[in-house]
Protein backbone atom coordinates (compact mmCIF):
# COMPACT_ATOMS: atom_id res chain seq x y z
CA UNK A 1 105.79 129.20 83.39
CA UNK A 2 102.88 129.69 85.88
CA UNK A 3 104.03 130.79 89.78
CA UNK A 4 101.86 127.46 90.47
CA UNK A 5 104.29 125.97 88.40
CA UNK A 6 107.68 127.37 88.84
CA UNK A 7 106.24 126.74 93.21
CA UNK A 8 106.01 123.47 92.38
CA UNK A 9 109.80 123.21 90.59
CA UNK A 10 111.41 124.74 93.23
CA UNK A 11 109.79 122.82 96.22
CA UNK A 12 111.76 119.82 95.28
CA UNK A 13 109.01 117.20 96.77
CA UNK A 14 107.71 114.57 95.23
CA UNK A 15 105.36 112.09 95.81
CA UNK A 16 106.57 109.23 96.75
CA UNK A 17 104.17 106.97 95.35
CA UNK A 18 103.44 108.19 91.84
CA UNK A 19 106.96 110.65 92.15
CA UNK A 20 104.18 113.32 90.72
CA UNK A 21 105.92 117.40 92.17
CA UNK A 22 104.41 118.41 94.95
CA UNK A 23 104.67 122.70 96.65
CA UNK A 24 105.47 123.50 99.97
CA UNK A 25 103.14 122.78 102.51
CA UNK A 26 100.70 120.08 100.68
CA UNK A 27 99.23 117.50 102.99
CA UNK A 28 98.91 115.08 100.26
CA UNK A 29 99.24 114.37 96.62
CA UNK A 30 96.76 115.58 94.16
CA UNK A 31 97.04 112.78 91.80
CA UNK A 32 97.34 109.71 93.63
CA UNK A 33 95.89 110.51 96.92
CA UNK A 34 98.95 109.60 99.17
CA UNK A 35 99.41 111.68 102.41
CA UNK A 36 102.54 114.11 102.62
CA UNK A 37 102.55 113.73 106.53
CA UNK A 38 103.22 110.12 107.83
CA UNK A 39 101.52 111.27 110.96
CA UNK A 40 97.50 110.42 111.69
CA UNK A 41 95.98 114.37 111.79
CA UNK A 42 93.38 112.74 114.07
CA UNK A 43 95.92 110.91 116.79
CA UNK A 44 98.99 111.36 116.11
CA UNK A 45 100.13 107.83 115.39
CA UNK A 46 102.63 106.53 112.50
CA UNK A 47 100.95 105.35 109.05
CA UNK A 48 101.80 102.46 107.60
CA UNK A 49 103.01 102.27 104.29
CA UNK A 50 99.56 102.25 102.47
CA UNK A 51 99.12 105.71 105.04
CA UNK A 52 96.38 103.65 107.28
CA UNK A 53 96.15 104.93 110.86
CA UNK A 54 98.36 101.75 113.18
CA UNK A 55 95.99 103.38 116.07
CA UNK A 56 92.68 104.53 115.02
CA UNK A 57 92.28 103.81 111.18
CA UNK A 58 91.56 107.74 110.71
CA UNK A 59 93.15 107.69 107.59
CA UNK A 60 91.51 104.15 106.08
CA UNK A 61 90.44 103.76 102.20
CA UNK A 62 86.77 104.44 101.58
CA UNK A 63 83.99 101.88 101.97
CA UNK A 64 84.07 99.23 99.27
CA UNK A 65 88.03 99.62 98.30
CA UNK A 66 90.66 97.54 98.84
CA UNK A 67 94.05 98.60 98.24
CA UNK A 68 96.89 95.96 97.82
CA UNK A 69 100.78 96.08 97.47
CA UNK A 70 103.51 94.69 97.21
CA UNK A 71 106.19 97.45 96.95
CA UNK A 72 108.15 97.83 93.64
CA UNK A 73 106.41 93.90 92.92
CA UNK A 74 102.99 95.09 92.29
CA UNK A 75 99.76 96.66 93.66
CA UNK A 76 95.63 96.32 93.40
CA UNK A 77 93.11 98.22 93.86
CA UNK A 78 88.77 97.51 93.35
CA UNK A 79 86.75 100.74 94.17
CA UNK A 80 82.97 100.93 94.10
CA UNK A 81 83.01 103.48 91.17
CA UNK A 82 80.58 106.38 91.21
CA UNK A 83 77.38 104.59 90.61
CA UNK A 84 77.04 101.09 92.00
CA UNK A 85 76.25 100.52 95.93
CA UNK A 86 78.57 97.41 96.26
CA UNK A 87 81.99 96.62 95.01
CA UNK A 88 81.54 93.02 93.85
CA UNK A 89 84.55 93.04 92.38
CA UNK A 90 87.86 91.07 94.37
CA UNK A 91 91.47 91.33 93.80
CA UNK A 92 94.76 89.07 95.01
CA UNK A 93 98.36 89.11 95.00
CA UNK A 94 100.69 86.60 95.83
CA UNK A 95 103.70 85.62 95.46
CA UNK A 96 105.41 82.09 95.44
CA UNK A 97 108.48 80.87 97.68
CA UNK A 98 111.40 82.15 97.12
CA UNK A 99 110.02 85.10 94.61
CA UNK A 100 109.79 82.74 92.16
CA UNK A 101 106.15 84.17 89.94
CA UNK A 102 103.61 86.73 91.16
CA UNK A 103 100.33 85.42 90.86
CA UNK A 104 97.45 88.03 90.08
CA UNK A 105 93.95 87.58 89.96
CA UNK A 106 90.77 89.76 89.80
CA UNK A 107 86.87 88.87 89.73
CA UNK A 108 84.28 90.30 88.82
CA UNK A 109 80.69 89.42 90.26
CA UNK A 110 77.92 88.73 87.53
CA UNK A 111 75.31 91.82 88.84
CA UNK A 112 72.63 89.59 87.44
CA UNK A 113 73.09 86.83 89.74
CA UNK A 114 72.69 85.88 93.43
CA UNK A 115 75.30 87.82 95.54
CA UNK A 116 78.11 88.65 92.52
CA UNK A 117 80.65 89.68 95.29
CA UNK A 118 80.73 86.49 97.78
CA UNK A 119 81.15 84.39 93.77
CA UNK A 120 84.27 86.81 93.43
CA UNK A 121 85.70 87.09 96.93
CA UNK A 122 85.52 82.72 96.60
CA UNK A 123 86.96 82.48 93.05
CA UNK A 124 89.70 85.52 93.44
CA UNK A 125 91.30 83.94 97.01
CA UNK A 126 90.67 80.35 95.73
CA UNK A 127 92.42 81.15 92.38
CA UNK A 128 95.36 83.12 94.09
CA UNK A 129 95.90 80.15 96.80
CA UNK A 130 95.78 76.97 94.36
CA UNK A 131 97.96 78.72 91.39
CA UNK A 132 100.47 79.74 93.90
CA UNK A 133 100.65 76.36 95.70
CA UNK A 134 100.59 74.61 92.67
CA UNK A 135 103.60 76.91 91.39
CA UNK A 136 105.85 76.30 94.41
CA UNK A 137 105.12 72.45 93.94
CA UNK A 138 106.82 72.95 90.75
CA UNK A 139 103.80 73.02 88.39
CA UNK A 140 104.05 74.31 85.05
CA UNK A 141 102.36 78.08 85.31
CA UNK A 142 99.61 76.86 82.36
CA UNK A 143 99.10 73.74 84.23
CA UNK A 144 99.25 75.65 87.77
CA UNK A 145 96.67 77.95 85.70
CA UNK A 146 94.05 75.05 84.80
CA UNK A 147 94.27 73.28 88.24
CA UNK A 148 93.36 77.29 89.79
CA UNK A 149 90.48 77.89 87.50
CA UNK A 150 89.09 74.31 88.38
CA UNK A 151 88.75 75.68 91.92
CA UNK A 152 88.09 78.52 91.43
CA UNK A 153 84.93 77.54 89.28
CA UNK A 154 84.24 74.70 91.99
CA UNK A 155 84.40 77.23 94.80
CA UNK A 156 81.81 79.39 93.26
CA UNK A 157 79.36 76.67 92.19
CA UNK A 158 79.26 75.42 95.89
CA UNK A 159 77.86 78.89 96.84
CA UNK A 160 74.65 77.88 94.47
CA UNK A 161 71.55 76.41 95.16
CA UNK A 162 70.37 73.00 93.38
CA UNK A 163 67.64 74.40 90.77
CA UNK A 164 67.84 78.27 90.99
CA UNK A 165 67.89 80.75 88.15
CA UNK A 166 70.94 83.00 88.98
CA UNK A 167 73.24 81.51 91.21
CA UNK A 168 76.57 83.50 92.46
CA UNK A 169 78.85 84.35 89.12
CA UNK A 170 81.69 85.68 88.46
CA UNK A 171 84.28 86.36 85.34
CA UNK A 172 88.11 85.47 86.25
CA UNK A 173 91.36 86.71 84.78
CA UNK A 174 94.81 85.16 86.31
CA UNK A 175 98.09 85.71 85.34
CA UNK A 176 101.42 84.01 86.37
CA UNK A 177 104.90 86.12 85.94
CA UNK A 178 107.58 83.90 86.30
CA UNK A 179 111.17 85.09 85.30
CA UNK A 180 110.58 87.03 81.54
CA UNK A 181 107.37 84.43 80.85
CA UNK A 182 104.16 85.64 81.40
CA UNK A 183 100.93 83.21 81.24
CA UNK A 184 97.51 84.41 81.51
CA UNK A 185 93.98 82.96 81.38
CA UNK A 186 90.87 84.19 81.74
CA UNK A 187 86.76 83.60 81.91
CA UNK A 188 84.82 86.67 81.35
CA UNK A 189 85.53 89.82 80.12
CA UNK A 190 87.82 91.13 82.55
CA UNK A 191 91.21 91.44 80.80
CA UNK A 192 94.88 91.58 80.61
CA UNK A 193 97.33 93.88 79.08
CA UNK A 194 100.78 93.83 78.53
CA UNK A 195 101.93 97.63 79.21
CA UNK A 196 104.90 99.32 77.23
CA UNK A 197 106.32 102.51 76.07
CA UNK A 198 104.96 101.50 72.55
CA UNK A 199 101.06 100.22 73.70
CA UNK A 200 98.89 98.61 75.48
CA UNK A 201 98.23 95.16 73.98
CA UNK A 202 95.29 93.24 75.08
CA UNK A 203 96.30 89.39 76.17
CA UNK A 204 93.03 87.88 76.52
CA UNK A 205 89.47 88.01 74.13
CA UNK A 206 86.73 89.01 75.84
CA UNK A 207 83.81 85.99 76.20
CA UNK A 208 80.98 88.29 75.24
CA UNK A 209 77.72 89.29 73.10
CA UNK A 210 79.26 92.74 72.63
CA UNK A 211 82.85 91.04 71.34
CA UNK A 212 80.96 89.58 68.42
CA UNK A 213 79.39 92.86 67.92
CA UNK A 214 76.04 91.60 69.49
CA UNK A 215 74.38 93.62 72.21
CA UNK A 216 74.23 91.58 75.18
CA UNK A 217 76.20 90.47 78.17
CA UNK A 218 78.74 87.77 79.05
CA UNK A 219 78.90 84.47 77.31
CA UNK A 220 81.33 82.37 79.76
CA UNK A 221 81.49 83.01 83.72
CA UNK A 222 82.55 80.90 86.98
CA UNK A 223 78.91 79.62 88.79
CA UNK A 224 76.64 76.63 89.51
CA UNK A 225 75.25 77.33 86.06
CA UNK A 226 78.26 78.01 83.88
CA UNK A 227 78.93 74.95 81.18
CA UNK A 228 81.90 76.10 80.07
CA UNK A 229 84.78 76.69 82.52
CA UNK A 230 87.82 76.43 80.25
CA UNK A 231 89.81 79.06 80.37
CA UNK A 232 91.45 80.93 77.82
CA UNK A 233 95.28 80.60 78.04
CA UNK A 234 98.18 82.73 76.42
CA UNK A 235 101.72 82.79 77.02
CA UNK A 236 103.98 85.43 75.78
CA UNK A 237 107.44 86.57 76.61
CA UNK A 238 107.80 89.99 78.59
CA UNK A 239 111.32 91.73 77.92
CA UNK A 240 112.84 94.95 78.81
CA UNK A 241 110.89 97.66 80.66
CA UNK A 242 107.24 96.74 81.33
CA UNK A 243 103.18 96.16 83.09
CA UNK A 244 101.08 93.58 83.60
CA UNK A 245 97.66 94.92 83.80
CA UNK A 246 94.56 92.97 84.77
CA UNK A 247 91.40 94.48 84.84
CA UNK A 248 87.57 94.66 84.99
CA UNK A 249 85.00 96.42 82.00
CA UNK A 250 84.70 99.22 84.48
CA UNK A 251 88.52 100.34 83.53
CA UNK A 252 88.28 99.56 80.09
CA UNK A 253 84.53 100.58 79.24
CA UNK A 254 85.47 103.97 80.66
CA UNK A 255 89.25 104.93 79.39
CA UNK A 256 90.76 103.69 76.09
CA UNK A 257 93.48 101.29 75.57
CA UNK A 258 95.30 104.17 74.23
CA UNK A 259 94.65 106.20 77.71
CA UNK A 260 95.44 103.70 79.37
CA UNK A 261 98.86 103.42 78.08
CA UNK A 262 99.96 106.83 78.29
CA UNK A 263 98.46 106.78 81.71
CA UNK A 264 101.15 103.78 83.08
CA UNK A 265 103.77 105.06 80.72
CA UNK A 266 103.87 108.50 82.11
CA UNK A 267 104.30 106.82 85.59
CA UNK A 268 106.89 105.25 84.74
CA UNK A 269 109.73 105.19 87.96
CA UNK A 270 106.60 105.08 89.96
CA UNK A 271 105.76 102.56 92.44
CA UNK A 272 103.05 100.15 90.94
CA UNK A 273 100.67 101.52 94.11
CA UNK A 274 100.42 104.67 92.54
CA UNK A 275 99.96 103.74 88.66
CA UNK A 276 96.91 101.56 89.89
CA UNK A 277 95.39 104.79 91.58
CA UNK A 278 96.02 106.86 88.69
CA UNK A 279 93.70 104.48 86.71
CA UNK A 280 91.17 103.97 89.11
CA UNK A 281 91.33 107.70 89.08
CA UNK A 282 91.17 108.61 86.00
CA UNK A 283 87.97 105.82 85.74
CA UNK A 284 85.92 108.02 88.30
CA UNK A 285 86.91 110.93 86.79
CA UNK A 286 85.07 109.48 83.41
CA UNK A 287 82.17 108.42 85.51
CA UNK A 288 82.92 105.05 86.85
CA UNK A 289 79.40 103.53 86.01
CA UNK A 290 80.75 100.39 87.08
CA UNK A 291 82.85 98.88 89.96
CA UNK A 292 86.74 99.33 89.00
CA UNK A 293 89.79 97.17 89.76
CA UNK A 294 93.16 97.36 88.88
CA UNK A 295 96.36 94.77 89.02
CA UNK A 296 99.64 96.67 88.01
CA UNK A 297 102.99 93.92 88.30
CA UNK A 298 106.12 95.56 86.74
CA UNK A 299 108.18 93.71 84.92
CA UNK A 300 111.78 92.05 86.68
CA UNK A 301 113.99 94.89 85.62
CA UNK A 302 111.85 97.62 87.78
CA UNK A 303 111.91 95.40 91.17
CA UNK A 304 114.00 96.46 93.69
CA UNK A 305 112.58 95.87 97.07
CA UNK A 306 111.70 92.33 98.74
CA UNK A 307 107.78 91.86 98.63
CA UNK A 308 106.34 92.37 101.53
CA UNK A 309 102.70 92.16 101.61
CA UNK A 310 100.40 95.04 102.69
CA UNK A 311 96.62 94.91 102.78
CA UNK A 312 93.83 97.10 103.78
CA UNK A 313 90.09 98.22 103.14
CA UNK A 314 87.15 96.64 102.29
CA UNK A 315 84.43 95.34 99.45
């Protein structure tokens, strides 16, 4: 064993996000990021739980991310990535009355159209707020699905203008977790996994060129100009220790499935916050030639806190 190591052992810390060890006198964890010291080292003021500044936002994510959670209920995160200038990619969370279903949603903006992120910012929030009221009205989660892509897809088409070429787009992947039933649909290629100690099984096909083994882009997105907005819906039942995992191409066009999976699984007993920076991570890390965004919702059996909602950063 290496002194680094047997330092590390003895300290007895651990993070308390991603529970990795952590040696005497670290100011923050080394694989997820979150700060040892809930004190600001510019003012002095508390941190909230996501370790922004209350006083002078020292201590805020970088430009273009957005960190999301929701305790042990679930987290997001969209970063820029290392090469784009924008992140026009948008994540939500939400979760019906009386903890019901989470509702999940990311978007990612088309980067051939007119302004990709304003088409995701519309479809993500519109998606999140329809699905969930739809839910607490006592919709079905596949009909409460439908009714969110519908305005989701409407939201984004208003952003168009009558006759032009590229219009705002966006690809869309939702999911509903309700009890041990889990519903997902999706426009896109942005997907959703079901996470386990065994794999990481993709829940939704990608609508693409490269899917049929063609080079080329998407062939089914949210805009003015998309003609078909169906989504794709699956249902499957989610028993027993496990993730949800939504996520954009620039997650799984950097890290395999396989990666992935041994990624979340060697989290496990970590809050979902920290999984979701480990793969954003571990994306930049590879190169992050896209923007990257991450929903991680545990299954029932790892919940253990009441949600309570904490949001900060910016696309």
């Amino acid at each position: 064993m290496s002194a680094a190591a047997h330092d590390l052992e003895g300290s007895g810390l651990v993070c308390r996000i991603c529970g990795s060890p952590m040696a005497d006198g670290d100011t923050f964890c080394e694989d997820c990021g979150e700060p040892v010291d809930r004190r600001c080292p510019t003012c002095g003021s508390g941190l909230d739980e996501l370790g922004a500044c209350a006083t002078c936002t020292a201590d805020a994510p970088p430009e273009n991310r957005v960190e999301i959670h929701l305790h042990s209920w679930g987290a997001a995160v969209s970063d820029r990535g290392r090469v784009r200038a924008v992140n026009e990619d948008a994540v939500a969370l939400r979760v019906s009355a009386e903890h019901a279903a989470i509702v999940a949603v990311i978007c990612d903006g088309v980067s051939s159209s007119r302004d990709p992120h304003l088409a995701a910012a519309a479809a993500s929030s519109s998606m999140a707020d329809h699905v969930t009221a739809h839910i607490d009205a006592g919709a079905p989660a596949i009909d409460a699905l439908r009714l969110g892509f519908a305005a989701a897809g409407a939201a984004v088409a208003a952003l168009g203008v009558l006759g032009e070429a590229d219009p705002p787009s966006c690809t869309c992947v939702a999911a509903v977790m309700a009890g041990g039933r889990l519903t997902v649909g999706s426009i896109g290629d942005s997907r959703a996994y079901w996470v386990d100690i065994d794999a990481a099984s993709q829940l939704t096909a990608d609508d693409s060129d490269a899917a049929t083994g063609v080079d080329g882009g998407i062939t089914r997105w949210l805009g003015a100009d998309a003609e078909d907005t169906e989504p794709a819906i699956a249902q499957r039942r989610v028993e027993g220790a496990g993730w949800l995992l939504l996520c954009t191409d620039g997650l799984w066009s950097e890290i395999s499935d396989a990666s992935v999976q041994a990624l979340v699984v060697d989290a496990k007993g970590s809050a979902p916050l920290g999984i979701a920076r480990r793969l954003i991570a571990a994306a930049n890390a590879a190169g992050a030639r896209d923007n990257v965004s991450v929903v991680v919702v545990p299954s029932a059996l790892q919940r253990d806190t009441n949600p309570v909602l904490l949001q900060r950063g910016s696309t």
